[in-house]
Protein backbone atom coordinates (compact mmCIF):
# COMPACT_ATOMS: atom_id res chain seq x y z
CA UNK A 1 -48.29 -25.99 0.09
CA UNK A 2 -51.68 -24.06 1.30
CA UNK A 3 -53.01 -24.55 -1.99
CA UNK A 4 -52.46 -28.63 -1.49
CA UNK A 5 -53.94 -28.30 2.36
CA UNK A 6 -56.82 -26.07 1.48
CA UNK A 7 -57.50 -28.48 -1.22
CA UNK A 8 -57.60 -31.53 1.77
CA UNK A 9 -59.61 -29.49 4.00
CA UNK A 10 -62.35 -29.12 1.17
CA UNK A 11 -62.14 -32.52 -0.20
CA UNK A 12 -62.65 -33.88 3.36
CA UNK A 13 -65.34 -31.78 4.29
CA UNK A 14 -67.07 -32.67 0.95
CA UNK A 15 -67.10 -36.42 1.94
CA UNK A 16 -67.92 -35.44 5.49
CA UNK A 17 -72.31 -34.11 4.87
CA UNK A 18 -73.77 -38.10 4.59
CA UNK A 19 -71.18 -39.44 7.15
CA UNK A 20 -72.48 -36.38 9.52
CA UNK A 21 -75.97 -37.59 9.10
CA UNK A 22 -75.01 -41.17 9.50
CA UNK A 23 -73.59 -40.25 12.98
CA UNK A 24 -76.18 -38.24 14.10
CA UNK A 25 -78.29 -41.58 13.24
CA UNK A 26 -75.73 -43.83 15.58
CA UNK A 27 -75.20 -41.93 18.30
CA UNK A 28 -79.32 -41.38 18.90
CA UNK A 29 -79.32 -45.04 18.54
CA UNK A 30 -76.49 -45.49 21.14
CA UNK A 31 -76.22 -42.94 23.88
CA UNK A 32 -74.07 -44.82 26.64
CA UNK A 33 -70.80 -43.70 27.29
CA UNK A 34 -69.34 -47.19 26.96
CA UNK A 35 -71.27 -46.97 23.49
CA UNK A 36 -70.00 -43.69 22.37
CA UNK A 37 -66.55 -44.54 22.61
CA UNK A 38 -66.97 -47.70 20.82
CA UNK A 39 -68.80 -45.44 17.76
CA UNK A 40 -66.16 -42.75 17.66
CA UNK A 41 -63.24 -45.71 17.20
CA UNK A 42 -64.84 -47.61 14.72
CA UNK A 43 -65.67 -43.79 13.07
CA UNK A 44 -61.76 -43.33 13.09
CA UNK A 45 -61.05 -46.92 12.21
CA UNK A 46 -63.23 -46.78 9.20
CA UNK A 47 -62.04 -43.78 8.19
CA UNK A 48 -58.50 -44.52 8.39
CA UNK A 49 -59.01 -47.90 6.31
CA UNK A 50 -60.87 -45.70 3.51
CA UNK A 51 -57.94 -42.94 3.24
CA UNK A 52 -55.10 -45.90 3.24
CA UNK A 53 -56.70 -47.62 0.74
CA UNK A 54 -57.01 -44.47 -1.39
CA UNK A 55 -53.40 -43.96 -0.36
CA UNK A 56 -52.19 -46.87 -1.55
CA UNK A 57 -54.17 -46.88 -5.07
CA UNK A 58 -52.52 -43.17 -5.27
CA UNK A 59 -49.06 -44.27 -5.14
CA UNK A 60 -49.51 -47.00 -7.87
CA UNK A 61 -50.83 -44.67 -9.81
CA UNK A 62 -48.51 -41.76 -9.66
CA UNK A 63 -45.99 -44.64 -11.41
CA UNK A 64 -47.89 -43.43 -14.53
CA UNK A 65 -45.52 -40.76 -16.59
CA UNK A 66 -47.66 -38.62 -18.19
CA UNK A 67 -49.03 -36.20 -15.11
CA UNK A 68 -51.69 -35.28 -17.56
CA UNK A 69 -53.01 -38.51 -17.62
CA UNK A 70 -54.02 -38.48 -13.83
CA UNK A 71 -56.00 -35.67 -14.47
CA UNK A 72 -58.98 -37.91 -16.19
CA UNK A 73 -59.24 -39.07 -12.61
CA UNK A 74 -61.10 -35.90 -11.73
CA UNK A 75 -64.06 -37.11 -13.91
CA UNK A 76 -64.51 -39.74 -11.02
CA UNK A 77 -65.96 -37.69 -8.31
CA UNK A 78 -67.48 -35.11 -10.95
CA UNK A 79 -69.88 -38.49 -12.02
CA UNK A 80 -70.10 -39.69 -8.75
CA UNK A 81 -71.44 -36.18 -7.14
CA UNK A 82 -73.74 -35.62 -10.23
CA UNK A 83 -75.05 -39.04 -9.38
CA UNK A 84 -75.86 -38.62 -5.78
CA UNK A 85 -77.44 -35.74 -7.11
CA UNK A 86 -80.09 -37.62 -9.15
CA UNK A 87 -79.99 -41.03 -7.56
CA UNK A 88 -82.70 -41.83 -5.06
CA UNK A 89 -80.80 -44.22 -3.34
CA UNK A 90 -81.13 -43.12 0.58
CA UNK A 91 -77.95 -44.19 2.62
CA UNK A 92 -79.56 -42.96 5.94
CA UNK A 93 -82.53 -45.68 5.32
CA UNK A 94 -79.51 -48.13 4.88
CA UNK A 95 -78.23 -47.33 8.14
CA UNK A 96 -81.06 -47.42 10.19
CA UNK A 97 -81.80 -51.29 8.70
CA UNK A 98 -77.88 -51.72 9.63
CA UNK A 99 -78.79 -50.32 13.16
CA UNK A 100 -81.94 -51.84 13.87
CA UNK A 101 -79.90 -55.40 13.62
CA UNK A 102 -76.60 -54.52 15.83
CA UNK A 103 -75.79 -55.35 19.07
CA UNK A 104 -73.47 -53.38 21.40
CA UNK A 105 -71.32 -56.27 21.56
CA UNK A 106 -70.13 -55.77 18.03
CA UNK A 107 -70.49 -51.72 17.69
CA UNK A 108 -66.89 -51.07 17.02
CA UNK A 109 -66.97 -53.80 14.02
CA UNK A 110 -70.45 -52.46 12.98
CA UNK A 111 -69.41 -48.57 12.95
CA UNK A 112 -66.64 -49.50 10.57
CA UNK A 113 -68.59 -51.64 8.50
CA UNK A 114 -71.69 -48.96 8.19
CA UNK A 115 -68.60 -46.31 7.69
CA UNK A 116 -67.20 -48.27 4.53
CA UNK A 117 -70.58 -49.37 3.71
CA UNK A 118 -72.53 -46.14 3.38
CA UNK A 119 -69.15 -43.79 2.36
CA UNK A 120 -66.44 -46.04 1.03
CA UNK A 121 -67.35 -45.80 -2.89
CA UNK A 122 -67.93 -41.91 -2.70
CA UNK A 123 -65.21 -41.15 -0.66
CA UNK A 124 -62.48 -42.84 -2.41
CA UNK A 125 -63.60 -41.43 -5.54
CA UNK A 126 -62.58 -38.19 -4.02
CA UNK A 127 -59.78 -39.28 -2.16
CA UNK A 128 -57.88 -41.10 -5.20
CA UNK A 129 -57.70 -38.00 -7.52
CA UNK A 130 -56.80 -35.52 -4.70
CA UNK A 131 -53.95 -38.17 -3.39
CA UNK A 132 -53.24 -39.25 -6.73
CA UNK A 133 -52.29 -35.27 -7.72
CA UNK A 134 -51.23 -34.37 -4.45
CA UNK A 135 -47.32 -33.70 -3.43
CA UNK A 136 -46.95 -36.43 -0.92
CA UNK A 137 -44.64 -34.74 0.95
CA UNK A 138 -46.72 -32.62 2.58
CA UNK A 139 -48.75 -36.21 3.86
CA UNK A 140 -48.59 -35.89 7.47
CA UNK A 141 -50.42 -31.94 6.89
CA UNK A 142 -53.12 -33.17 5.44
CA UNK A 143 -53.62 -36.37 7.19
CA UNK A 144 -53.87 -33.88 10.22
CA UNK A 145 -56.18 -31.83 8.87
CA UNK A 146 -58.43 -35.21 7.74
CA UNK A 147 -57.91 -36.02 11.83
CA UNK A 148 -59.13 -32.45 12.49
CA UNK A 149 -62.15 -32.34 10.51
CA UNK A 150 -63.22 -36.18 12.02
CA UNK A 151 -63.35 -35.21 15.61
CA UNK A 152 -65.10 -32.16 14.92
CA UNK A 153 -67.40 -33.60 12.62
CA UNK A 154 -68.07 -36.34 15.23
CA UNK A 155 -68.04 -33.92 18.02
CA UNK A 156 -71.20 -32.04 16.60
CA UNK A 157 -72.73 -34.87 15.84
CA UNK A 158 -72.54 -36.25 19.13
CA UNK A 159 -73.32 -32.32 20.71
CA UNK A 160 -76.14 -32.45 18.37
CA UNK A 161 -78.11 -36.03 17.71
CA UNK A 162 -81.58 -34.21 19.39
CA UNK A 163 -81.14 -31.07 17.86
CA UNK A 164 -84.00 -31.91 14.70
CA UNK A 165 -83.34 -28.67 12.89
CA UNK A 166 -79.53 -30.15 11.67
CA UNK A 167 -81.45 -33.31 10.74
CA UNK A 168 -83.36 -31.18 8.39
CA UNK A 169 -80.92 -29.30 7.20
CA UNK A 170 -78.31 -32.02 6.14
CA UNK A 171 -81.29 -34.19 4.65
CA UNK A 172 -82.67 -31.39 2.40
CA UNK A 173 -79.25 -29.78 1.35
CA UNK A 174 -76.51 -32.27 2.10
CA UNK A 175 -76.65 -33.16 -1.37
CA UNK A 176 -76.72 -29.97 -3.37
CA UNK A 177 -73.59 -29.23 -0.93
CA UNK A 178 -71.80 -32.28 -2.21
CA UNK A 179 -72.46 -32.26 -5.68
CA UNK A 180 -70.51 -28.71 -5.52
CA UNK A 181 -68.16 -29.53 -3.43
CA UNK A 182 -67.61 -32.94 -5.69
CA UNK A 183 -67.58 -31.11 -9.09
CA UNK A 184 -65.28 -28.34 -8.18
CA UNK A 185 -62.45 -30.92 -6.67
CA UNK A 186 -62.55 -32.72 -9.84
CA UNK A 187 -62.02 -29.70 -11.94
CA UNK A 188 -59.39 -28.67 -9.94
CA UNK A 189 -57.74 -32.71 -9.96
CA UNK A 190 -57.87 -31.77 -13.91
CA UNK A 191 -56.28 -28.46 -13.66
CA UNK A 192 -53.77 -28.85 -11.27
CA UNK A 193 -52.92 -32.22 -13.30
CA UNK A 194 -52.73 -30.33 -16.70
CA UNK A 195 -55.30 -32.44 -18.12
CA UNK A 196 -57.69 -29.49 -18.92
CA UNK A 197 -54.65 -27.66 -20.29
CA UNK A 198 -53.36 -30.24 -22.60
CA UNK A 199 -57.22 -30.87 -23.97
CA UNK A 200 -57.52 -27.46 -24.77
CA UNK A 201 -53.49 -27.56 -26.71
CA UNK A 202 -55.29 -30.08 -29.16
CA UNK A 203 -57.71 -27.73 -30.08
């Protein structure tokens, strides 16, 4: 069990670097408090579609016999963090072009958008394998711990959207921390599936 939750925490907090940046960028756009609470629920609405959609995929897949099998699904987030790495795609330019055409009318509908939009394909690439391995039974746990990180991820973001030094940080490093972050959990989806095991027994 605090294998599979310390697992969550990591996988979360590996998805959780861009989105950080992406709320520091919202909440210096939108600083009344009418505003702020419509950015922190479309923050939990988006998340909460992303993880129930990689719930959901997770399930169907654990229909498939051979446990070993699931284990290639670790190569997803190993590519997809080794990408980031190199690509030169910028997600924060993405969301300041998303920002600079919303209105506060829509902000709830435009936080979950920019959400999906600038986090959907990398997170669920982490969130399938980890779900997809995971013993469900211990679901609520780690959808707590998901919950946890959120607010305090969107708690320091809020605390710090002036504070230029985190900008700097998260820009020049936030990558290099997720392209760890990304390879490790998809070894581990491997091991803990038995997929790196049974390669090796063909040897």
């Amino acid at each position: 069990m605090v294998q599979t939750l310390l697992t969550a925490l990591t996988s979360y907090i590996g998805t959780t670097s861009d989105y950080f940046v992406v709320l520091l960028l919202v909440f210096g756009q939108y600083r009344g408090p009418k505003q702020t609470r419509s950015i922190i629920f479309g923050a939990y609405l988006g998340n909460a579609l992303l993880v129930l959609i990689a719930l959901l995929v997770a399930v169907l897949l654990k229909n498939i016999p051979e446990s070993w099998l699931l284990g290639f699904l670790g190569i997803v987030p190993i590519v997809i963090g080794i990408r980031k790495y190199f690509s030169n795609d910028d997600e924060t330019e993405e969301v300041k072009d998303k920002l600079a055409q919303d209105n506060n009318r829509n902000l709830i509908s435009n936080m979950v958008i920019i959400t999906i939009g600038a986090c959907g394909a990398d997170n669920l690439a982490l969130y399938m394998p980890y779900f997809a391995t995971a013993n469900l039974v211990y679901l609520p746990a780690i959808l707590l711990i998901f919950i946890s990180v959120l607010t305090i991820v969107i708690f320091l973001a809020k605390k710090l959207t002036d504070f230029k030094p985190v900008h700097t940080f998260f820009e020049r490093f936030g990558d290099k921390i997720q392209v760890i972050i990304y390879i490790v959990l998809g070894l581990y989806v491997m091991f803990d599936a038995g997929t790196i095991q049974y390669l090796i027994s063909l040897l």
